[in-house]
PDB file of N, CA and C in Angstrom:
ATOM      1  N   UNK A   1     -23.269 102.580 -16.509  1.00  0.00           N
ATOM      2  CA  UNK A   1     -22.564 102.142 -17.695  1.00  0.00           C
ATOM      3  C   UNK A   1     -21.800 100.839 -17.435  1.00  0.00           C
ATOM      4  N   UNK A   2     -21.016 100.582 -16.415  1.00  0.00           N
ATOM      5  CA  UNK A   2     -20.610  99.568 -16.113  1.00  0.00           C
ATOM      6  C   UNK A   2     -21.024  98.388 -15.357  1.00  0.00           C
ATOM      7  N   UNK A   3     -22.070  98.433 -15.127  1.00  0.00           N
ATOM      8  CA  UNK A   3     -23.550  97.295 -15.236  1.00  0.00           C
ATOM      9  C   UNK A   3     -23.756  97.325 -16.800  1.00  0.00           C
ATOM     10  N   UNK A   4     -24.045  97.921 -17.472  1.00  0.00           N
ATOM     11  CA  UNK A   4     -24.416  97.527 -19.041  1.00  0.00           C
ATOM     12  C   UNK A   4     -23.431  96.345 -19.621  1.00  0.00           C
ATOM     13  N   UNK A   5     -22.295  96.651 -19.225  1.00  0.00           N
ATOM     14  CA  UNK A   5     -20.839  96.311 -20.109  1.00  0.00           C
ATOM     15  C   UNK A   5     -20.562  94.552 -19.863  1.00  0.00           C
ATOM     16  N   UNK A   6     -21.266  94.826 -18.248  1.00  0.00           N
ATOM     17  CA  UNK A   6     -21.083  93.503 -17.532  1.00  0.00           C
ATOM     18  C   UNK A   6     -22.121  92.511 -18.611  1.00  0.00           C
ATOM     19  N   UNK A   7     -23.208  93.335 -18.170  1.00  0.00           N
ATOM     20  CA  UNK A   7     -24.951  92.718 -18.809  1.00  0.00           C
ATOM     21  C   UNK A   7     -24.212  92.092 -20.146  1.00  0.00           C
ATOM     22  N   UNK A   8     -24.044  92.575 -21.389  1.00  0.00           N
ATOM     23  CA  UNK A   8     -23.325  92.611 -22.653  1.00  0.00           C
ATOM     24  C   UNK A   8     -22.331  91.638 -22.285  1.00  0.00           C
ATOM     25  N   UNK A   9     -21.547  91.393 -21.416  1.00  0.00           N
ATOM     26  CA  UNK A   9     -20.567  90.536 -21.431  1.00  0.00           C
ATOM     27  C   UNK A   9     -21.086  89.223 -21.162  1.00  0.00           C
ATOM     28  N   UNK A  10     -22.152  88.781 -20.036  1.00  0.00           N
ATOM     29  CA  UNK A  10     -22.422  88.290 -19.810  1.00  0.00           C
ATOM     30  C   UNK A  10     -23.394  87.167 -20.892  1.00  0.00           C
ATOM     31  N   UNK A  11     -23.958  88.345 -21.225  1.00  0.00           N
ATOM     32  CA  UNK A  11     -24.768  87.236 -22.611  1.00  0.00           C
ATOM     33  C   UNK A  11     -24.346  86.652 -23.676  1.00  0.00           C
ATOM     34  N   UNK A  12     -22.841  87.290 -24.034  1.00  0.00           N
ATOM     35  CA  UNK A  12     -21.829  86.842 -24.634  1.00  0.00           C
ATOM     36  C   UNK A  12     -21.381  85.489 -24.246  1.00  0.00           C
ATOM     37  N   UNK A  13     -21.035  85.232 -23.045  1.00  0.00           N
ATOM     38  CA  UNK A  13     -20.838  84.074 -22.217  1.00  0.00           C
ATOM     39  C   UNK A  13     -21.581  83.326 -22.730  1.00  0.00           C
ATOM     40  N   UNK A  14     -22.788  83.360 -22.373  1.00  0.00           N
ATOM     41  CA  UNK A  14     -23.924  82.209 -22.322  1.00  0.00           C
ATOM     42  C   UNK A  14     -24.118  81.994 -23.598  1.00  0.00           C
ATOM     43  N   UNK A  15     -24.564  82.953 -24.791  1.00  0.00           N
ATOM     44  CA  UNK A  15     -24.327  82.507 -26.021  1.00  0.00           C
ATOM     45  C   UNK A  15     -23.080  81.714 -26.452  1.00  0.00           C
ATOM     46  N   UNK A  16     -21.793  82.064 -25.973  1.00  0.00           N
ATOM     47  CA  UNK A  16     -20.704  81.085 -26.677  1.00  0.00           C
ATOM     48  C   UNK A  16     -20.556  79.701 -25.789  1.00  0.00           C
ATOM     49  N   UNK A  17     -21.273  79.396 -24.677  1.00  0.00           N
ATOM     50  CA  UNK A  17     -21.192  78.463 -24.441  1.00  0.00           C
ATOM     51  C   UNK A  17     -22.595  77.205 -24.900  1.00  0.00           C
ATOM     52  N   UNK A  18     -23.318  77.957 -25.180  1.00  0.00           N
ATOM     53  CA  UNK A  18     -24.554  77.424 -25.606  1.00  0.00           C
ATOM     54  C   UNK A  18     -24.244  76.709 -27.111  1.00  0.00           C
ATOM     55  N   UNK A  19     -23.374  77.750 -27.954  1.00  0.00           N
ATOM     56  CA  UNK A  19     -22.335  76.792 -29.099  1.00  0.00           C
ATOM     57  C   UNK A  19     -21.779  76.213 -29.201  1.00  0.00           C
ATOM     58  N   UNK A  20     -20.916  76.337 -27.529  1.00  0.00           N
ATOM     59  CA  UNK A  20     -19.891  74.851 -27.583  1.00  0.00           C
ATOM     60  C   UNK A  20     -20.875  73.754 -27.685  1.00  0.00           C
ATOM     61  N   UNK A  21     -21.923  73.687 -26.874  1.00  0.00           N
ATOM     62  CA  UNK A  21     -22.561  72.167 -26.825  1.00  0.00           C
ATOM     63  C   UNK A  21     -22.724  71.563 -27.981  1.00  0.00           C
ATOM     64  N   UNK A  22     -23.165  72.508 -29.374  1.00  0.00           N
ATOM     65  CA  UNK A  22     -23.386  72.222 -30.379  1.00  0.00           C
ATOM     66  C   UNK A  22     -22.143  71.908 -31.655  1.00  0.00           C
ATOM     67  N   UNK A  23     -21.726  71.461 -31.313  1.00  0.00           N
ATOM     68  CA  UNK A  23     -20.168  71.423 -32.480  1.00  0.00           C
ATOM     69  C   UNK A  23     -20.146  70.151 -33.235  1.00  0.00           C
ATOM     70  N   UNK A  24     -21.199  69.184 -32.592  1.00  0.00           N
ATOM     71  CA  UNK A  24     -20.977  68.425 -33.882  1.00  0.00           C
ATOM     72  C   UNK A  24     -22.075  68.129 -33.890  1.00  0.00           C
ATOM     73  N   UNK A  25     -22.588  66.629 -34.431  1.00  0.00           N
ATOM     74  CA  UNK A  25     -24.008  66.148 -35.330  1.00  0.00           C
ATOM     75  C   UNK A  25     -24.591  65.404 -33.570  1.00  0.00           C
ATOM     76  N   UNK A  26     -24.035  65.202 -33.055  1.00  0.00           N
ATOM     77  CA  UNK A  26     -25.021  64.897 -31.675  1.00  0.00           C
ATOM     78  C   UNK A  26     -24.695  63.950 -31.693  1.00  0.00           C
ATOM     79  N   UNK A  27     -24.107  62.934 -32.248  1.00  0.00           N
ATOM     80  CA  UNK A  27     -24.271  61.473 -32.566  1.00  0.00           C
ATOM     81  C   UNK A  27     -23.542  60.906 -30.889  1.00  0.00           C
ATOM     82  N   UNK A  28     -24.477  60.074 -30.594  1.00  0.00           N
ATOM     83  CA  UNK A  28     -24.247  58.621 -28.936  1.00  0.00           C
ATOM     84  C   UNK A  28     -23.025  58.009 -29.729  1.00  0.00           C
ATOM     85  N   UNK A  29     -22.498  58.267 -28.208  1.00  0.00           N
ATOM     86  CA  UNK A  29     -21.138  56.812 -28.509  1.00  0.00           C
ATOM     87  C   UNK A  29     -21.807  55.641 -27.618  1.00  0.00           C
ATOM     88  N   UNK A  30     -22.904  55.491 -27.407  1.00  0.00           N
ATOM     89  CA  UNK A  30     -23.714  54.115 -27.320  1.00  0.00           C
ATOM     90  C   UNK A  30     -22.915  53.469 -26.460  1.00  0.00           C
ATOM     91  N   UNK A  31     -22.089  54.184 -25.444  1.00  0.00           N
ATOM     92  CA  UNK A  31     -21.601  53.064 -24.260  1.00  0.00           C
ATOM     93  C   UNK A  31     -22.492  53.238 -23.112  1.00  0.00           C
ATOM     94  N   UNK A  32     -23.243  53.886 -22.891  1.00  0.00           N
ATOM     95  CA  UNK A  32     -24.585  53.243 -21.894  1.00  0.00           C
ATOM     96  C   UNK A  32     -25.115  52.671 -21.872  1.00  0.00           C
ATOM     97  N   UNK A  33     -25.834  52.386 -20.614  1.00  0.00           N
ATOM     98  CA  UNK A  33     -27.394  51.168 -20.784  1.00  0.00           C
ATOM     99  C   UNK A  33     -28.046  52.548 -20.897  1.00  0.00           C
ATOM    100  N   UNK A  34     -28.116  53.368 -20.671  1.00  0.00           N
ATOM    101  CA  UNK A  34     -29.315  54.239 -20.810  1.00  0.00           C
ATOM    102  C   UNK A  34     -29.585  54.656 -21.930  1.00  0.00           C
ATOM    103  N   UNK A  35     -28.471  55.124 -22.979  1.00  0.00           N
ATOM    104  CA  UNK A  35     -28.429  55.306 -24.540  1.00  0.00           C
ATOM    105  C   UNK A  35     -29.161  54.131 -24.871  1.00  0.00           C
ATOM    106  N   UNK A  36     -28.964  52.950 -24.820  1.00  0.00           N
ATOM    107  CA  UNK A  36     -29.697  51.438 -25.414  1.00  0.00           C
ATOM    108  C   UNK A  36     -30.877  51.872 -24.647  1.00  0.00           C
ATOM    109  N   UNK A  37     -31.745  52.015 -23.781  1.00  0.00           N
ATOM    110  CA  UNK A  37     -32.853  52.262 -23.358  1.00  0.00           C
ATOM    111  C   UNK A  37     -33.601  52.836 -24.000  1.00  0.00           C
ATOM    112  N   UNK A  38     -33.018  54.274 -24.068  1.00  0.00           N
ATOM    113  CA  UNK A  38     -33.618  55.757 -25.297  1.00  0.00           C
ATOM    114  C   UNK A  38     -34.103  55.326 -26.069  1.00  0.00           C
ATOM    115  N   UNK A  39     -32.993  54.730 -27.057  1.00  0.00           N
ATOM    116  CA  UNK A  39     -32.375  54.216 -28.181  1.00  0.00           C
ATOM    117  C   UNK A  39     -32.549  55.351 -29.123  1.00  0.00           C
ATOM    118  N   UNK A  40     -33.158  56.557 -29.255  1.00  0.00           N
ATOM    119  CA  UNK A  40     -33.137  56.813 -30.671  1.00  0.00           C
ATOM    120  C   UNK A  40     -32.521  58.548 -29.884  1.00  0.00           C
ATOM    121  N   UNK A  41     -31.955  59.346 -30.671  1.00  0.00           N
ATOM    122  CA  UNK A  41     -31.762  60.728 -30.356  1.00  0.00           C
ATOM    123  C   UNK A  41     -31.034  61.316 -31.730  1.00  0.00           C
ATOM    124  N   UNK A  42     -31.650  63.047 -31.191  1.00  0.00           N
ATOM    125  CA  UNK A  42     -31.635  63.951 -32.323  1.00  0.00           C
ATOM    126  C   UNK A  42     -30.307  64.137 -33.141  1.00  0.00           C
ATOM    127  N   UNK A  43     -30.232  64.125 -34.161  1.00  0.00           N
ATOM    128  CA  UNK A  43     -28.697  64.451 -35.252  1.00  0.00           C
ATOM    129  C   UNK A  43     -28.778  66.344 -35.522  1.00  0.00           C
ATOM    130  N   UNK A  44     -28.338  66.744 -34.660  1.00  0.00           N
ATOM    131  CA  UNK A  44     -28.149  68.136 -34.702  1.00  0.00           C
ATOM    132  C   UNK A  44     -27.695  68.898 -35.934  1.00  0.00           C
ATOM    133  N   UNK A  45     -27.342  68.330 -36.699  1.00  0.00           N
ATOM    134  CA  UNK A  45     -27.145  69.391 -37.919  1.00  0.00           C
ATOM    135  C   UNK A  45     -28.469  68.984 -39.147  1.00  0.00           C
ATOM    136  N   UNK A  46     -29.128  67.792 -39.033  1.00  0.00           N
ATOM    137  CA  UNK A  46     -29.762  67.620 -39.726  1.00  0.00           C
ATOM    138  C   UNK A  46     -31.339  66.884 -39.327  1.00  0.00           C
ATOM    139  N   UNK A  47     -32.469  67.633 -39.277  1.00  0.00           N
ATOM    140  CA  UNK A  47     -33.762  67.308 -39.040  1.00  0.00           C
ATOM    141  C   UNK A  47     -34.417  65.788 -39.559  1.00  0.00           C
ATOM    142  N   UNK A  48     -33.503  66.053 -40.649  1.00  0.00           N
ATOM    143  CA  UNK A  48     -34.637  64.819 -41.262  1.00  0.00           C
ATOM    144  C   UNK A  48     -33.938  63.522 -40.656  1.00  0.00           C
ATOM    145  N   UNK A  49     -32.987  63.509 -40.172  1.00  0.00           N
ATOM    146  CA  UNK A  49     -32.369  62.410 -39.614  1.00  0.00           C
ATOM    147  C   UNK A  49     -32.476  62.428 -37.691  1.00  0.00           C
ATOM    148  N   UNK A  50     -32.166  61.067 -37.270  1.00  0.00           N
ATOM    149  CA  UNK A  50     -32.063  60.962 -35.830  1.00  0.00           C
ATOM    150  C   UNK A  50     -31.039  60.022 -35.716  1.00  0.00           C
ATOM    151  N   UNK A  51     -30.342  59.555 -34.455  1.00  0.00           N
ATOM    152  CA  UNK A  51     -29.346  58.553 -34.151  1.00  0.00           C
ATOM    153  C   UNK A  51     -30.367  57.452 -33.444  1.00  0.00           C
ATOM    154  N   UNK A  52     -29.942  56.145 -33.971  1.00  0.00           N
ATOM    155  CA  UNK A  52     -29.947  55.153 -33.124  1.00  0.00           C
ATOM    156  C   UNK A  52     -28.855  54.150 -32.379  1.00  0.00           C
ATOM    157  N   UNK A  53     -28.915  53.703 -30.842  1.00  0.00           N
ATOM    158  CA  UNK A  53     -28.533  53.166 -30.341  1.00  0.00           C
ATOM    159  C   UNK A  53     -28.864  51.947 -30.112  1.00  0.00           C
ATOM    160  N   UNK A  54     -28.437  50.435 -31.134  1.00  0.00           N
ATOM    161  CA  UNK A  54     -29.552  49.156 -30.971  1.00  0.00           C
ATOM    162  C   UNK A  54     -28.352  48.489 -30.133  1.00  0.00           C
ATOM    163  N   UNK A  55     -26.952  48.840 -29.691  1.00  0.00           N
ATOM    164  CA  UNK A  55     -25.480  47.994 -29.414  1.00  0.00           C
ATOM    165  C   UNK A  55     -24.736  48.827 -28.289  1.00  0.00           C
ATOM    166  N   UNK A  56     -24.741  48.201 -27.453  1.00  0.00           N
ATOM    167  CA  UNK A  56     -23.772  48.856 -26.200  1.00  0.00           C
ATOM    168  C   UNK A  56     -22.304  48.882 -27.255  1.00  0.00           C
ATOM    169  N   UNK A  57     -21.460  50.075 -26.969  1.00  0.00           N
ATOM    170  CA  UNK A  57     -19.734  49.672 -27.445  1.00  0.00           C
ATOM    171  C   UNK A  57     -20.104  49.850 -29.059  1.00  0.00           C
ATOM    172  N   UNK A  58     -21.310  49.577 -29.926  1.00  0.00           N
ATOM    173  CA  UNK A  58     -21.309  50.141 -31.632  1.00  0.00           C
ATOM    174  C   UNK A  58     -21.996  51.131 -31.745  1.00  0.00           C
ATOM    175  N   UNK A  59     -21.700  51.592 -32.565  1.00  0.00           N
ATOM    176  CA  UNK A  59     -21.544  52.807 -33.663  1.00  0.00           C
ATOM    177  C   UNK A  59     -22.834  53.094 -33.879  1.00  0.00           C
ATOM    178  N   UNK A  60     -23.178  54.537 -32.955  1.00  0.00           N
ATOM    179  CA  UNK A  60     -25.174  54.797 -33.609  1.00  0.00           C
ATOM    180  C   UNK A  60     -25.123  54.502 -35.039  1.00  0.00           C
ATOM    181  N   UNK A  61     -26.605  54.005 -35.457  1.00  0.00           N
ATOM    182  CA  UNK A  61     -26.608  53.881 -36.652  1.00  0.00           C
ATOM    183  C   UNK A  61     -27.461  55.394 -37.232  1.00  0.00           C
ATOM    184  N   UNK A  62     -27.048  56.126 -38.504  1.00  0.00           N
ATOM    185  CA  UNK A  62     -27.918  57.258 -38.762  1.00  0.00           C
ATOM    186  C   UNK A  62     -29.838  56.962 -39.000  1.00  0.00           C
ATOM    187  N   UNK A  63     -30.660  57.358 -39.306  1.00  0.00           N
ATOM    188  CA  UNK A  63     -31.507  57.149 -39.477  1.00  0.00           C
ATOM    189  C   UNK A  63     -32.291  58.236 -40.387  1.00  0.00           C
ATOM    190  N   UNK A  64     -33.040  57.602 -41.585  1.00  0.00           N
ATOM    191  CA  UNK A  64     -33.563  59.248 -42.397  1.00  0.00           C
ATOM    192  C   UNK A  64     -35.112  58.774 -42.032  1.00  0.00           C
ATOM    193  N   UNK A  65     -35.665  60.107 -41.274  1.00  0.00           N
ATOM    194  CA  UNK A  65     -37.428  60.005 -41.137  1.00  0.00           C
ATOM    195  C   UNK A  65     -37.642  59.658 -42.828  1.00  0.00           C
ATOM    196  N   UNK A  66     -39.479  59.430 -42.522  1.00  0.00           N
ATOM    197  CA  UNK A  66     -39.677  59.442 -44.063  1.00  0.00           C
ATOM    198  C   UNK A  66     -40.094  60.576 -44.481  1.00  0.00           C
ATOM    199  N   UNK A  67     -40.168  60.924 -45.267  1.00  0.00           N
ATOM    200  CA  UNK A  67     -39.916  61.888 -47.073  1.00  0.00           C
ATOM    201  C   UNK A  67     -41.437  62.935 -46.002  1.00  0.00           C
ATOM    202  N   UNK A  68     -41.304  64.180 -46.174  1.00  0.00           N
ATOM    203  CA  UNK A  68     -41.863  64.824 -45.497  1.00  0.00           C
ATOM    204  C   UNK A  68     -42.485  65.304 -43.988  1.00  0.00           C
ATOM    205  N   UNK A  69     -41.054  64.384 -43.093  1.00  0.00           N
ATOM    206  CA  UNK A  69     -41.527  64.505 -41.665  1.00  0.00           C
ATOM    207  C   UNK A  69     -39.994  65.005 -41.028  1.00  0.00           C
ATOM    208  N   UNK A  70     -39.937  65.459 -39.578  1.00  0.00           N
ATOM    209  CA  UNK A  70     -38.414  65.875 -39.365  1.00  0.00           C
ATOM    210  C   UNK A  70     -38.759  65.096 -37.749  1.00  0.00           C
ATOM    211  N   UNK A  71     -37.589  64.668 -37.443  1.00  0.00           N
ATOM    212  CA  UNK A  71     -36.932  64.505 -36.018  1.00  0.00           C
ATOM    213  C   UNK A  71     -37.635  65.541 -35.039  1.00  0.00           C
ATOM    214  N   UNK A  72     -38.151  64.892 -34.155  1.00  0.00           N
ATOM    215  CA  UNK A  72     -38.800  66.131 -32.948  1.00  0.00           C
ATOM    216  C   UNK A  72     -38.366  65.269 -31.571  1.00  0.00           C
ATOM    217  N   UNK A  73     -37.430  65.869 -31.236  1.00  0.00           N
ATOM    218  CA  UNK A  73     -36.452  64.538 -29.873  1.00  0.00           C
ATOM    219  C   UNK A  73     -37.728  64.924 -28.741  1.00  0.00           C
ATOM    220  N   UNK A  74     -38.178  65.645 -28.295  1.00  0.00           N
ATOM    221  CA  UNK A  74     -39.250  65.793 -27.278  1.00  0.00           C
ATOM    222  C   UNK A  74     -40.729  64.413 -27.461  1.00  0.00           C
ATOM    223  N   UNK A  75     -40.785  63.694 -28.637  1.00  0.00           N
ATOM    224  CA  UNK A  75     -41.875  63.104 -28.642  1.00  0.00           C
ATOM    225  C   UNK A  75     -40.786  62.065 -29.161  1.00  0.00           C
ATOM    226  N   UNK A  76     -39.367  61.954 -29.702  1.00  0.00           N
ATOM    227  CA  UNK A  76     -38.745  60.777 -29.918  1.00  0.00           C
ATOM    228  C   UNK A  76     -39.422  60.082 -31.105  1.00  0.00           C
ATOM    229  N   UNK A  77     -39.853  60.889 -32.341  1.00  0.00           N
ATOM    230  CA  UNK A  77     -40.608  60.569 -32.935  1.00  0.00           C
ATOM    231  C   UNK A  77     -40.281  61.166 -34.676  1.00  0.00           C
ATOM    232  N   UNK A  78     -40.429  60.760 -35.899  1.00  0.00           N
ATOM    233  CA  UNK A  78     -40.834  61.787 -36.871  1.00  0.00           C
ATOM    234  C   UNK A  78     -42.125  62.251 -37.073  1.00  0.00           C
ATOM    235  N   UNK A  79     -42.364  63.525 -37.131  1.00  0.00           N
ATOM    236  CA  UNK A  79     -43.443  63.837 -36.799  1.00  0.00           C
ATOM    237  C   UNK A  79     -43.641  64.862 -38.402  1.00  0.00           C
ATOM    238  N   UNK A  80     -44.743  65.268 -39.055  1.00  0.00           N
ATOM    239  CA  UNK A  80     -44.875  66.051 -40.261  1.00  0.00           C
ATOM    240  C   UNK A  80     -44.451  67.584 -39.926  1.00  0.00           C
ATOM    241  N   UNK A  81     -43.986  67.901 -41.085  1.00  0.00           N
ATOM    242  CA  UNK A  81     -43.350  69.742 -41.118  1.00  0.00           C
ATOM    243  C   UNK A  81     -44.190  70.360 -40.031  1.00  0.00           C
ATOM    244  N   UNK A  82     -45.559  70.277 -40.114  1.00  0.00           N
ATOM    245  CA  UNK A  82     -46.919  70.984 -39.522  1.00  0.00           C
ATOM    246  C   UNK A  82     -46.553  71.005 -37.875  1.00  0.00           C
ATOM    247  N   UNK A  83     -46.225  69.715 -37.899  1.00  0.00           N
ATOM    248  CA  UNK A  83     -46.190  69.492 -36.381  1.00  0.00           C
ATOM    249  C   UNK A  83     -44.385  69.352 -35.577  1.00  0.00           C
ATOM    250  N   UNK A  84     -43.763  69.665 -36.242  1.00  0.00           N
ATOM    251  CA  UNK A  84     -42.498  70.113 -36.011  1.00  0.00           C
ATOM    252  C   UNK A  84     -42.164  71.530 -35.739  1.00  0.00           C
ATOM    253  N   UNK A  85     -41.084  71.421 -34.844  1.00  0.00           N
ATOM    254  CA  UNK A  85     -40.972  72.993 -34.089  1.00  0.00           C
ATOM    255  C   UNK A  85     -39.213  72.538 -33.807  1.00  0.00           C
ATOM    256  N   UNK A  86     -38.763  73.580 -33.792  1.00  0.00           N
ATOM    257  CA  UNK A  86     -37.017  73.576 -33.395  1.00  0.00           C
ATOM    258  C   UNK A  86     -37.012  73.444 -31.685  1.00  0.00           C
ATOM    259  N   UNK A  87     -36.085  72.363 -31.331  1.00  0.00           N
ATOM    260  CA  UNK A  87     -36.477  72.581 -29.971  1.00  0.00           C
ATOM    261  C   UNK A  87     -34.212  72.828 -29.299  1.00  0.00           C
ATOM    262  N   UNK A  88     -34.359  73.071 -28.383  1.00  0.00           N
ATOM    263  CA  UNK A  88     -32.807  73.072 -27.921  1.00  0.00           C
ATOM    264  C   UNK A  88     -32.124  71.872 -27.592  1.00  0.00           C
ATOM    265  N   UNK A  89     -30.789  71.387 -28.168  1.00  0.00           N
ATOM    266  CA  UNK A  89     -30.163  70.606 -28.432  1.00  0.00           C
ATOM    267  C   UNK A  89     -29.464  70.205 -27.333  1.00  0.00           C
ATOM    268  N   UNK A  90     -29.361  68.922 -27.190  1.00  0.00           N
ATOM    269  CA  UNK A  90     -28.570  68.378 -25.865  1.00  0.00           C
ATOM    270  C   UNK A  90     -27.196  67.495 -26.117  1.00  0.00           C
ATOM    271  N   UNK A  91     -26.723  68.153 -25.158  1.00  0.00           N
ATOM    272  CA  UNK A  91     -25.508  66.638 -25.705  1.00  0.00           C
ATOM    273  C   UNK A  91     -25.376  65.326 -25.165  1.00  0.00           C
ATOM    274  N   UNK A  92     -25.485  64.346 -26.240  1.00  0.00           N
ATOM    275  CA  UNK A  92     -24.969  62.860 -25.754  1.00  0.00           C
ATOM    276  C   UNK A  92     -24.897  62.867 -24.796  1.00  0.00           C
ATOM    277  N   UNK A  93     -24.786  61.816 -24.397  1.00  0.00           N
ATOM    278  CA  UNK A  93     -24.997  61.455 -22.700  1.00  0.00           C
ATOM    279  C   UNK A  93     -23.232  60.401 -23.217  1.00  0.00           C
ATOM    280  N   UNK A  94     -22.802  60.490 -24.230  1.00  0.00           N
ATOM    281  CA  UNK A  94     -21.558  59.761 -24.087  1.00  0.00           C
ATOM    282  C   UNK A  94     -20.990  59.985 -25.379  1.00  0.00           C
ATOM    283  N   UNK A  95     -20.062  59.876 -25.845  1.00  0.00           N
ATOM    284  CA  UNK A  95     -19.270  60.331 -27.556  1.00  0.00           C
ATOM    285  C   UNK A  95     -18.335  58.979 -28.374  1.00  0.00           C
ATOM    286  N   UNK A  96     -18.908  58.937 -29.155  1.00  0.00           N
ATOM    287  CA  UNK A  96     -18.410  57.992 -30.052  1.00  0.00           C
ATOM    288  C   UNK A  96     -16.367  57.563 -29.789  1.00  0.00           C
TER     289      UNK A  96
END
């Protein structure tokens, strides 16, 4: 029983930390060279959009795919409903 309680506690953990990562829209604070490299990454609350990084020090700019495609950060691409899949969310490599 008290292996179960642990087990149960434990996944608790990992689920609430797996939410912290996610608390806001994902958006680069674009002070890397490596963000400017990427340049483009996923907007976590919303598919049809992605962030771009074109400015070391400015402000990602938002970005809307076009009219029937969603954000797929694994191919860095908009890709159609068909070929879209939910993938796990990362955080910035730096914050606005």
């Amino acid at each position: 029983m008290k292996s179960y309680v642990i087990a149960i506690f434990g996944v608790l953990i990992i689920g609430f930390c797996s939410a912290a990562l996610i608390h806001d829209d994902g958006q680069p604070g674009c002070k890397l060279q490596a963000e400017l490299v990427i340049e483009s990454f996923r907007n976590t609350w919303d598919p049809t959009r992605y962030w771009s990084c074109k400015q070391r020090d400015q402000a990602a700019v938002s970005v809307r795919c076009p009219d029937q495609t969603g954000w797929l950060d694994s191919v860095k691409k908009c890709v159609d409903w068909d070929n879209w899949s939910w993938e796990e969310p990362t955080p910035p490599m730096s914050r606005p």
